[in-house]
PDB file of N, CA and C in Angstrom:
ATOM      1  N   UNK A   1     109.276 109.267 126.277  1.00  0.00           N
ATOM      2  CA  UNK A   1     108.771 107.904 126.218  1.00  0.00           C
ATOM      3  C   UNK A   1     108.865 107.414 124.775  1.00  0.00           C
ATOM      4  N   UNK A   2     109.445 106.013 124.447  1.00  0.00           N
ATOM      5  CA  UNK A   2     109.467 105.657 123.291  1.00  0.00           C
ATOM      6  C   UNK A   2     108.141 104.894 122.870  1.00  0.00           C
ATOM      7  N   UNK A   3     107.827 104.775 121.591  1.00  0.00           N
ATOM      8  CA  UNK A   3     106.671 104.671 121.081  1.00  0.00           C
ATOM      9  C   UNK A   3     106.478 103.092 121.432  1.00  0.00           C
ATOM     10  N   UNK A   4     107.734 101.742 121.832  1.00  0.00           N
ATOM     11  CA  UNK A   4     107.349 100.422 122.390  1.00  0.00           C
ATOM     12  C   UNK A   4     106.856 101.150 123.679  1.00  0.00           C
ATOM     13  N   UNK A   5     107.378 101.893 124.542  1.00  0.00           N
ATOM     14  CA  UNK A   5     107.089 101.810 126.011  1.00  0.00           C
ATOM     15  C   UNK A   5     105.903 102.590 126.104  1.00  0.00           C
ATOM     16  N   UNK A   6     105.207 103.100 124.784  1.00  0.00           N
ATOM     17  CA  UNK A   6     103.927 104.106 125.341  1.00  0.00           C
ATOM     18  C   UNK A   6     103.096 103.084 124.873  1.00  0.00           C
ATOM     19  N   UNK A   7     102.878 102.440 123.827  1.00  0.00           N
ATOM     20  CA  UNK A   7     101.983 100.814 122.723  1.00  0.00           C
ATOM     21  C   UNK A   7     102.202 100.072 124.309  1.00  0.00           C
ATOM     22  N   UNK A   8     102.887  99.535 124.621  1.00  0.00           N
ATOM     23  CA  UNK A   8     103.293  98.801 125.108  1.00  0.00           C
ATOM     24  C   UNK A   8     103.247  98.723 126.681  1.00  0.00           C
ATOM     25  N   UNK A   9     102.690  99.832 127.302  1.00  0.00           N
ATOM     26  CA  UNK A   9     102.232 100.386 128.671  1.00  0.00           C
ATOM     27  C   UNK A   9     101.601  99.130 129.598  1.00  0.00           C
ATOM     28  N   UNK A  10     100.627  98.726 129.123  1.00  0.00           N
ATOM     29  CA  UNK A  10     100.165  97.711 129.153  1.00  0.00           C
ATOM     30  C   UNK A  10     100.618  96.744 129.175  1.00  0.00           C
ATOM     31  N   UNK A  11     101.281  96.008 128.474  1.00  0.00           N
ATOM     32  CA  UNK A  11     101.911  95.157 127.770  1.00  0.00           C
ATOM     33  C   UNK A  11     101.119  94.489 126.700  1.00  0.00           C
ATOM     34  N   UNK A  12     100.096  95.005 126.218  1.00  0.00           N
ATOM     35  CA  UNK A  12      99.233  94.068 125.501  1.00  0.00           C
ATOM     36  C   UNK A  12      99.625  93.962 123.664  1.00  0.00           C
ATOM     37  N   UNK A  13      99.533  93.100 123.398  1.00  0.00           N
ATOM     38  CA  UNK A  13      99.926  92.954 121.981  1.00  0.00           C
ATOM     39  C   UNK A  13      99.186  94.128 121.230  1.00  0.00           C
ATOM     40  N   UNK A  14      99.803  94.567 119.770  1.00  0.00           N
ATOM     41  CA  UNK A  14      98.959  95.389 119.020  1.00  0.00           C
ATOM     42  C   UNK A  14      99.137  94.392 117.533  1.00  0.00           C
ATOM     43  N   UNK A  15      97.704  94.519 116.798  1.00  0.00           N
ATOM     44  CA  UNK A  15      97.851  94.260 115.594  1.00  0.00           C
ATOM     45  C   UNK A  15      97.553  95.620 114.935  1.00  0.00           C
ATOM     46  N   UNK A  16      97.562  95.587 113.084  1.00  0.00           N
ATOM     47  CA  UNK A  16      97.650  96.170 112.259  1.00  0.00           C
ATOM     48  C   UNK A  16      96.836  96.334 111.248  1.00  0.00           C
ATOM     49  N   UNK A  17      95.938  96.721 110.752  1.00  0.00           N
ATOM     50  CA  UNK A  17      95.139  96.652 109.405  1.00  0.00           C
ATOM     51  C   UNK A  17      94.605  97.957 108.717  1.00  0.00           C
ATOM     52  N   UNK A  18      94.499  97.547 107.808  1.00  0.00           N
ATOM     53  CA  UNK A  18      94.471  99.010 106.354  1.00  0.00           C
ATOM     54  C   UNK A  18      93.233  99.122 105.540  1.00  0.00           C
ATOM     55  N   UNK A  19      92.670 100.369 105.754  1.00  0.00           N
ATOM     56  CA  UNK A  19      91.337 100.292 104.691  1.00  0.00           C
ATOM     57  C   UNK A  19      91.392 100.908 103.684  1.00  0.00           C
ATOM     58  N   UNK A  20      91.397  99.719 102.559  1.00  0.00           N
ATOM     59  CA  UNK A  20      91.899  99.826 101.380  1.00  0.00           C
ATOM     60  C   UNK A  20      90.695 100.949 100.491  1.00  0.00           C
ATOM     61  N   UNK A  21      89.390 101.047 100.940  1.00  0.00           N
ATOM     62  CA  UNK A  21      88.848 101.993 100.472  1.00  0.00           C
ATOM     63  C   UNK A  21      89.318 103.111 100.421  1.00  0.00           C
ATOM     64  N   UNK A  22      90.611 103.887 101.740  1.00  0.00           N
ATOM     65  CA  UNK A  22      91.280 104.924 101.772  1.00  0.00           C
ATOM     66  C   UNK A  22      92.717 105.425 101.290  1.00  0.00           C
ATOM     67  N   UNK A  23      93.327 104.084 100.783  1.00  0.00           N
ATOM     68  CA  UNK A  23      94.384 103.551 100.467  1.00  0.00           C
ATOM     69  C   UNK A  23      94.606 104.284  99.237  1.00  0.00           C
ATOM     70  N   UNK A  24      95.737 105.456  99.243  1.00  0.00           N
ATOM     71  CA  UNK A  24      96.471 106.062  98.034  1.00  0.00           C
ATOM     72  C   UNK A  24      97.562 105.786  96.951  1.00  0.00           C
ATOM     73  N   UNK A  25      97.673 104.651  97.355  1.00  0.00           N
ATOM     74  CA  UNK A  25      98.980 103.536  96.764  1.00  0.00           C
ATOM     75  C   UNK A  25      99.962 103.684  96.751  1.00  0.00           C
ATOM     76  N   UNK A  26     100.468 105.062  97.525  1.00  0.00           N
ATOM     77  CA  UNK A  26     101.526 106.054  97.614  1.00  0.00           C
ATOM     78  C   UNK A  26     103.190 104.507  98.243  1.00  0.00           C
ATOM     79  N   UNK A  27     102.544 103.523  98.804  1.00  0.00           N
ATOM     80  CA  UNK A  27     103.715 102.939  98.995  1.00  0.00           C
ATOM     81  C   UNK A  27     104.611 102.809 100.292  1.00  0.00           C
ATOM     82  N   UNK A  28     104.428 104.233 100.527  1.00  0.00           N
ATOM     83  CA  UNK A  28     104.959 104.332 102.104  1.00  0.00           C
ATOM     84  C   UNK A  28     105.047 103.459 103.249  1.00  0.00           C
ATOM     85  N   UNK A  29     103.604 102.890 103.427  1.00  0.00           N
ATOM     86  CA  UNK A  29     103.951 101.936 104.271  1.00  0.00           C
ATOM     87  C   UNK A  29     104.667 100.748 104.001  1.00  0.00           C
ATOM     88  N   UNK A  30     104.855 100.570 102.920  1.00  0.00           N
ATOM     89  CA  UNK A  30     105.861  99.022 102.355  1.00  0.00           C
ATOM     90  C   UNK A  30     107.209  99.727 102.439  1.00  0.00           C
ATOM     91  N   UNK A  31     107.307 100.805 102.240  1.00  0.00           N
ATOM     92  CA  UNK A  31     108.579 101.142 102.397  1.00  0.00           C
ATOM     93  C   UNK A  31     109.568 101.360 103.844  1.00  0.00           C
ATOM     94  N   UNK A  32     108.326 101.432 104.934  1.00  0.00           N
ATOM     95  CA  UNK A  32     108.773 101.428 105.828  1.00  0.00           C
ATOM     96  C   UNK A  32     109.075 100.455 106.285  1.00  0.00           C
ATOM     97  N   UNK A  33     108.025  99.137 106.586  1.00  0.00           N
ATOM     98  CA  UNK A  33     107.731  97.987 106.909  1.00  0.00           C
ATOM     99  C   UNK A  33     107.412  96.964 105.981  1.00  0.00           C
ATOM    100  N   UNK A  34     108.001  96.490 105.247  1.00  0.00           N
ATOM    101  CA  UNK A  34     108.071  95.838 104.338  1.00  0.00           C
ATOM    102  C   UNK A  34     107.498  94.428 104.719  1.00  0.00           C
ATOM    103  N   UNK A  35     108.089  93.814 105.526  1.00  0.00           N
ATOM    104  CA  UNK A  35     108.127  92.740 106.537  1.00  0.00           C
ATOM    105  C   UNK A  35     106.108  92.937 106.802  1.00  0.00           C
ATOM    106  N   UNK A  36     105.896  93.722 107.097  1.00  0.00           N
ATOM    107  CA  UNK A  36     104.297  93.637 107.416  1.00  0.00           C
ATOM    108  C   UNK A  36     103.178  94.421 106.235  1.00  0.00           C
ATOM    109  N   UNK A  37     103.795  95.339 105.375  1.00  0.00           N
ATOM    110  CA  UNK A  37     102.973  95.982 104.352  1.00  0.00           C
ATOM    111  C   UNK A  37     103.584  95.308 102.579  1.00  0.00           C
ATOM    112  N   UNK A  38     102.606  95.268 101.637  1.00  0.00           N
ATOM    113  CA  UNK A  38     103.156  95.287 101.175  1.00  0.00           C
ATOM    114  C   UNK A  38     101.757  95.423  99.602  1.00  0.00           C
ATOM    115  N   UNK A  39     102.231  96.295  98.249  1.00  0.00           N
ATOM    116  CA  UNK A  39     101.438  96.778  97.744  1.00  0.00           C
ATOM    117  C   UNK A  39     100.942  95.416  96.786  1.00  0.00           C
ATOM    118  N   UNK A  40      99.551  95.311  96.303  1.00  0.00           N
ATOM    119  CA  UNK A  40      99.720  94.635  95.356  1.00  0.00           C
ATOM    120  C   UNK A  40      99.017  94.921  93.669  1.00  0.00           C
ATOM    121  N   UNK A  41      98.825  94.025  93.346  1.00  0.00           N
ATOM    122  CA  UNK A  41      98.819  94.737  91.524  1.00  0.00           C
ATOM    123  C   UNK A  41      98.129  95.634  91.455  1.00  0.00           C
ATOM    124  N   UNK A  42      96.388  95.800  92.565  1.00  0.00           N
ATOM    125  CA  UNK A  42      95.462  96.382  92.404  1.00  0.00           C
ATOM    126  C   UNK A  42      95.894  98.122  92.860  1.00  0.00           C
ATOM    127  N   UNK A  43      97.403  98.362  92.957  1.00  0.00           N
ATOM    128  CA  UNK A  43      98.091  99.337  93.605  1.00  0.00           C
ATOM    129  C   UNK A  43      97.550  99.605  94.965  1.00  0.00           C
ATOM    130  N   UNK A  44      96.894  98.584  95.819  1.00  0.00           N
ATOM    131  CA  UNK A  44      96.717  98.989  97.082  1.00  0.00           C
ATOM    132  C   UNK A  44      97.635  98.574  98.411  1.00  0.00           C
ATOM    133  N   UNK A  45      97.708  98.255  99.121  1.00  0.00           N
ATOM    134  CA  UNK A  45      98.580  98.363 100.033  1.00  0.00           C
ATOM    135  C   UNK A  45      97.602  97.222 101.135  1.00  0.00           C
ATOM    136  N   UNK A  46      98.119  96.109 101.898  1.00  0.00           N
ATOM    137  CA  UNK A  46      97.772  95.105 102.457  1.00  0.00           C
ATOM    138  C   UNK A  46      98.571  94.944 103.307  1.00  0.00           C
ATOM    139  N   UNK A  47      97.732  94.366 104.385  1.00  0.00           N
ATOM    140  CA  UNK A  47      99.126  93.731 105.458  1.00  0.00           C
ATOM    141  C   UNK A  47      99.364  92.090 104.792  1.00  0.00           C
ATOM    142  N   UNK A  48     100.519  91.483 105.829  1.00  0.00           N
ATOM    143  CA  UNK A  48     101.138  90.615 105.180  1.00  0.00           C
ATOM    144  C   UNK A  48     100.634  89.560 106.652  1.00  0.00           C
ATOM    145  N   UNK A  49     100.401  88.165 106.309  1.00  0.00           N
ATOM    146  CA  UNK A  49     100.437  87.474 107.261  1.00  0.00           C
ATOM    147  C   UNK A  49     101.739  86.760 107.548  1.00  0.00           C
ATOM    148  N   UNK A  50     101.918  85.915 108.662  1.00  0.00           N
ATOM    149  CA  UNK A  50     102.937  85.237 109.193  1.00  0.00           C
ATOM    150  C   UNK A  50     103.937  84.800 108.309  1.00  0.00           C
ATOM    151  N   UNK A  51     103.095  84.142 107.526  1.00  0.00           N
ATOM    152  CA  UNK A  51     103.531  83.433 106.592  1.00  0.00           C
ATOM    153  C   UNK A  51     104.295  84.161 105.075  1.00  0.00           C
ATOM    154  N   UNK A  52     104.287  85.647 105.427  1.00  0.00           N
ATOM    155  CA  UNK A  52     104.464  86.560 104.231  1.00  0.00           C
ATOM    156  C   UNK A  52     103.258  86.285 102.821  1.00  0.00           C
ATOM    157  N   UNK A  53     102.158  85.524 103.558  1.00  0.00           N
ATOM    158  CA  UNK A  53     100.869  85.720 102.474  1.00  0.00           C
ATOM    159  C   UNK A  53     100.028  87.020 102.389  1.00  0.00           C
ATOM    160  N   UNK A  54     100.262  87.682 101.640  1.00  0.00           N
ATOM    161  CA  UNK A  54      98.900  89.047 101.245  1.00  0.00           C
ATOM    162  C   UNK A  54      98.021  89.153 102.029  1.00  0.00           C
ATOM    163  N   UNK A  55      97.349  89.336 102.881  1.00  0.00           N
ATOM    164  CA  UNK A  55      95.832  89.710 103.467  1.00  0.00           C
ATOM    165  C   UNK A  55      94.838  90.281 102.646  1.00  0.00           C
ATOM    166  N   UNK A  56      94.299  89.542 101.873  1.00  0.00           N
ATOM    167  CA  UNK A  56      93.057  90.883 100.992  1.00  0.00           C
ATOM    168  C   UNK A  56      92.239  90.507 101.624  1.00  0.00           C
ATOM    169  N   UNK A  57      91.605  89.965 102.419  1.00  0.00           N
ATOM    170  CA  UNK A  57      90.353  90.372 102.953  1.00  0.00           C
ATOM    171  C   UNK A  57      89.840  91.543 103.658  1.00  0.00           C
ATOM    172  N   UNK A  58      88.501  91.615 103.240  1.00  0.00           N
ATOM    173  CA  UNK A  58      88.440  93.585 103.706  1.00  0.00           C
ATOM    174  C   UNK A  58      88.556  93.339 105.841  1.00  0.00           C
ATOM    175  N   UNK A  59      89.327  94.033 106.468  1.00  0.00           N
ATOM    176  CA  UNK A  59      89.434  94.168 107.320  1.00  0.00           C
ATOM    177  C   UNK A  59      90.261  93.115 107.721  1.00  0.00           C
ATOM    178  N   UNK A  60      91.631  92.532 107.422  1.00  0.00           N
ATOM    179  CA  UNK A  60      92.446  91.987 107.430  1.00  0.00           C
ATOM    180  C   UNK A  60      93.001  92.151 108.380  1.00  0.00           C
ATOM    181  N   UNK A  61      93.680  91.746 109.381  1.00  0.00           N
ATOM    182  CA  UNK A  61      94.427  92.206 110.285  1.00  0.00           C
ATOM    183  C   UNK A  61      96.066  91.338 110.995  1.00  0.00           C
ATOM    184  N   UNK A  62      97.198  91.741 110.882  1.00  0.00           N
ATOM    185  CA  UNK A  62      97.757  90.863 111.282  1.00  0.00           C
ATOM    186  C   UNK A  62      99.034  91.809 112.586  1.00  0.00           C
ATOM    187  N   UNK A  63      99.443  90.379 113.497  1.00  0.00           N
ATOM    188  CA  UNK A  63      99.865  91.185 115.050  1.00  0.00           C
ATOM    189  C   UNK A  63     101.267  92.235 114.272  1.00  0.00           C
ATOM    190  N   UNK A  64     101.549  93.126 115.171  1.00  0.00           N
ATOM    191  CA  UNK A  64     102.268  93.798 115.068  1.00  0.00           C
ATOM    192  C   UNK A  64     103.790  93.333 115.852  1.00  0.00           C
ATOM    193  N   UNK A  65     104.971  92.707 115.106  1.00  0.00           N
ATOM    194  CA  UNK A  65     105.753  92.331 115.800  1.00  0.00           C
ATOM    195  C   UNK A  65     106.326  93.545 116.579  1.00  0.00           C
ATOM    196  N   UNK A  66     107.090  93.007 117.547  1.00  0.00           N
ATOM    197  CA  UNK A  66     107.998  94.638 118.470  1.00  0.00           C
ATOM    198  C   UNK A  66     108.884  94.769 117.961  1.00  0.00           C
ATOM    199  N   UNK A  67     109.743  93.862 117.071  1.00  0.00           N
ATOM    200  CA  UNK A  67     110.949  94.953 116.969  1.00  0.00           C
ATOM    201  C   UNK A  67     110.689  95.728 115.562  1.00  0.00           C
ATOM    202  N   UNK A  68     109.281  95.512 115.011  1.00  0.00           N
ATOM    203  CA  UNK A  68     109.068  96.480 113.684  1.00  0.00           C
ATOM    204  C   UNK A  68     108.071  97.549 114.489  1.00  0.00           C
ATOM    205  N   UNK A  69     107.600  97.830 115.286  1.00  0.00           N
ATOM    206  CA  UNK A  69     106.552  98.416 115.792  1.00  0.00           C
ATOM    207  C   UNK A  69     107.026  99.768 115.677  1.00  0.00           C
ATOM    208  N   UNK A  70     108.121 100.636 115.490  1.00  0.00           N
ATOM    209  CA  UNK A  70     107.666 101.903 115.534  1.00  0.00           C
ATOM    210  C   UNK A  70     108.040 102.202 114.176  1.00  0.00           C
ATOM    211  N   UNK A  71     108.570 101.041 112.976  1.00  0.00           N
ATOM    212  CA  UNK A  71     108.302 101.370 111.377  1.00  0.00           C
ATOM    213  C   UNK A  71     106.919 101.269 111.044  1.00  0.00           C
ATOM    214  N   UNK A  72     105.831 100.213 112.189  1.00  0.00           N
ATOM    215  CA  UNK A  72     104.667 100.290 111.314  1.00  0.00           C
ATOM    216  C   UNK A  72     103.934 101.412 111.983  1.00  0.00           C
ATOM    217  N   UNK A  73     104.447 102.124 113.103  1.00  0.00           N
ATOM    218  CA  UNK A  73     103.800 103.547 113.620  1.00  0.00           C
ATOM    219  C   UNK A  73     104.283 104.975 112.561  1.00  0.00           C
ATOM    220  N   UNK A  74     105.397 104.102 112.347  1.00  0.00           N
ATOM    221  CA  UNK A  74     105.995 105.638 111.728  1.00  0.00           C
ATOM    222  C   UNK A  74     104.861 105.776 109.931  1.00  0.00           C
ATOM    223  N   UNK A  75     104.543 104.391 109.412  1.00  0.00           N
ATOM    224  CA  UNK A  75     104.014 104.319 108.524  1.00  0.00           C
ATOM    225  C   UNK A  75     102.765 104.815 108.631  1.00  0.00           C
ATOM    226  N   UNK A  76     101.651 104.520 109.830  1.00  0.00           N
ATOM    227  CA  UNK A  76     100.646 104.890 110.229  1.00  0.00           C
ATOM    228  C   UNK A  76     100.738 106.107 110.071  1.00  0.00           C
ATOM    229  N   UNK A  77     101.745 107.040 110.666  1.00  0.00           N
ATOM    230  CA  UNK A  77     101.830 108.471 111.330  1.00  0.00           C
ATOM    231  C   UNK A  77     101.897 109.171 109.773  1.00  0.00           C
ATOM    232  N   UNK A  78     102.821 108.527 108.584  1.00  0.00           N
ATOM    233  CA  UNK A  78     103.166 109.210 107.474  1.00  0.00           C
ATOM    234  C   UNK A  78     102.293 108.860 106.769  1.00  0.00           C
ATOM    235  N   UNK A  79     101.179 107.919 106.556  1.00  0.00           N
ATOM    236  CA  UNK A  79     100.119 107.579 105.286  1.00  0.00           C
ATOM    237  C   UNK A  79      99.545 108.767 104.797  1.00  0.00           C
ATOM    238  N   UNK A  80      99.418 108.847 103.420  1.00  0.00           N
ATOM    239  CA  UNK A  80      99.013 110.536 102.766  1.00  0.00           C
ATOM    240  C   UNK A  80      97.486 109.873 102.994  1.00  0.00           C
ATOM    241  N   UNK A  81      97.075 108.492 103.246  1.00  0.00           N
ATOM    242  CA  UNK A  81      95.407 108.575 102.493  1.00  0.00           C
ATOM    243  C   UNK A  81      94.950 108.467 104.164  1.00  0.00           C
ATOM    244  N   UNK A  82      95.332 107.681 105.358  1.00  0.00           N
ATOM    245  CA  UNK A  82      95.115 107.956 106.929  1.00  0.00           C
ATOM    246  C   UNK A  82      94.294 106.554 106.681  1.00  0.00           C
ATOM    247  N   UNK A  83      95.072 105.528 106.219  1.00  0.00           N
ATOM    248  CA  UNK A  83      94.153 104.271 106.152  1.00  0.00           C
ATOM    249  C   UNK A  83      94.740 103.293 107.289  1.00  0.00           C
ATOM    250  N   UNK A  84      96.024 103.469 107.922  1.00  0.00           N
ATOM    251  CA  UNK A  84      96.445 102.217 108.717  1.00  0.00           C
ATOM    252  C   UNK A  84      96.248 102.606 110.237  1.00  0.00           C
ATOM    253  N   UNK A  85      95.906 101.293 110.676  1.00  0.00           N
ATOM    254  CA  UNK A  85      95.314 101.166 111.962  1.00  0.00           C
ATOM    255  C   UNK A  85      96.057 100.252 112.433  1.00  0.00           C
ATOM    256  N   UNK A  86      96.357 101.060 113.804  1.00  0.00           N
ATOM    257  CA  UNK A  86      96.966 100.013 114.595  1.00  0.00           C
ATOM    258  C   UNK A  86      96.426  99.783 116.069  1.00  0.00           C
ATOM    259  N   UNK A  87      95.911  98.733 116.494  1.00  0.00           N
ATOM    260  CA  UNK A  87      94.914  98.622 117.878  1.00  0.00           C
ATOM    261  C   UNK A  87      95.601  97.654 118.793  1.00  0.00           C
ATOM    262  N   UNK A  88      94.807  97.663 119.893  1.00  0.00           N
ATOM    263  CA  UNK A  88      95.317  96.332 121.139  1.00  0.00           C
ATOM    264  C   UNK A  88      94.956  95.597 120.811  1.00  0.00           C
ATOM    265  N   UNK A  89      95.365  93.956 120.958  1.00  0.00           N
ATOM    266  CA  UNK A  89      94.457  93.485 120.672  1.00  0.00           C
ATOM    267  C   UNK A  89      93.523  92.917 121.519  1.00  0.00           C
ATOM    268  N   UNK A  90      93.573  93.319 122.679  1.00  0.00           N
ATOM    269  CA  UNK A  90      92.915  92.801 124.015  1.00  0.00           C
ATOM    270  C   UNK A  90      90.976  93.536 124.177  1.00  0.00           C
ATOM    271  N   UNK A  91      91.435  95.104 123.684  1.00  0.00           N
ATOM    272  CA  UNK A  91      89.755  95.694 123.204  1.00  0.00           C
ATOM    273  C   UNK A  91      90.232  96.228 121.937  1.00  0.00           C
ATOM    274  N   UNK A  92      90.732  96.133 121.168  1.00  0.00           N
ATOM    275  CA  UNK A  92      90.490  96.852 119.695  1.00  0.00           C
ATOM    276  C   UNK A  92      90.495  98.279 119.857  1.00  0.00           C
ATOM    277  N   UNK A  93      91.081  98.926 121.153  1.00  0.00           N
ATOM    278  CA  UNK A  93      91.150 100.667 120.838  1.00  0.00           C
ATOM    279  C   UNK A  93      92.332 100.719 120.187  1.00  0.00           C
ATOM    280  N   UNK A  94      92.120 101.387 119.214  1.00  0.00           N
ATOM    281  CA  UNK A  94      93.065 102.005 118.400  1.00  0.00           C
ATOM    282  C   UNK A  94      93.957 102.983 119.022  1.00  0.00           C
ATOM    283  N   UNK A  95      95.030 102.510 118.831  1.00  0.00           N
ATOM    284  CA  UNK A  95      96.527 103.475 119.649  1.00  0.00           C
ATOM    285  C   UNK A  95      97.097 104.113 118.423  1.00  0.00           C
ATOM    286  N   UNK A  96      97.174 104.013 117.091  1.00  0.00           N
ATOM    287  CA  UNK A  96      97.774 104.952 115.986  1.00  0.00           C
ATOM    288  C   UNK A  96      96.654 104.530 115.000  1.00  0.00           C
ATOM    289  N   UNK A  97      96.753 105.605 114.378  1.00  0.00           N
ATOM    290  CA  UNK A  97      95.795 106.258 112.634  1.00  0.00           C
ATOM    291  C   UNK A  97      95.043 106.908 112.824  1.00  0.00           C
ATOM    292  N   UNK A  98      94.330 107.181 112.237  1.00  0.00           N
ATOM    293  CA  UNK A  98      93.264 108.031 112.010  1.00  0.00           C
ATOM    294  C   UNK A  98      92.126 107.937 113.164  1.00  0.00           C
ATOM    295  N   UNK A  99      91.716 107.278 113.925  1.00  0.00           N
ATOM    296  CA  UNK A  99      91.198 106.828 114.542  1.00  0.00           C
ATOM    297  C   UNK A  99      91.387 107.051 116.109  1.00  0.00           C
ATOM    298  N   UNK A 100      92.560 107.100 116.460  1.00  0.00           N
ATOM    299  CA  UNK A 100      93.446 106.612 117.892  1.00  0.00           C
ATOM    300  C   UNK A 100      93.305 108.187 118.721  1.00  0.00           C
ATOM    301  N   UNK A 101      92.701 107.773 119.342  1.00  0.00           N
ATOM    302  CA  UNK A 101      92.252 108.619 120.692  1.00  0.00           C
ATOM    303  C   UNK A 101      92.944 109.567 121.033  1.00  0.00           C
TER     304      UNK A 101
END
């Protein structure tokens, strides 16, 4: 099963967000997903909104498009600090990070 058709079982949208309290600045996730992560001066790591604007607000969250969805899983899966979360957005269970069932 590929990681759209297991997220995606459901069909329900997933968004994305990062807690920067856990956040190692290591980069990884911008490197994967650039398009949705991306670091800023404070060396932490943020999601990006629609608009490619920064998210710093604490608990930021923005949707997870599909055709980036298994760079921002693969980013989740590789984070050295276990800060990115990725949930439904229909109940908020977390399907990848640290967290995900």
């Amino acid at each position: 099963m590929t990681v759209q058709q297991e997220a995606r079982g459901g069909g329900d949208a997933l968004e994305v967000w990062i807690d920067q309290d856990l956040c190692t600045g290591d980069g990884i996730c911008a490197q994967y997903a650039p398009e949705v992560f991306e670091l800023d001066i404070d060396g932490l790591a943020y999601v990006k909104g629609a608009d490619d604007e920064l998210l710093q607000a604490k608990g930021a969250v923005t949707p997870v498009p599909l055709p980036l969805l298994t760079d921002v899983v693969d980013s989740a899966r590789e984070c050295p600090g276990e800060c990115i979360h990725v949930r439904r957005v229909s109940d908020r269970v977390e399907v990848y990070g640290p967290d995900a069932e």
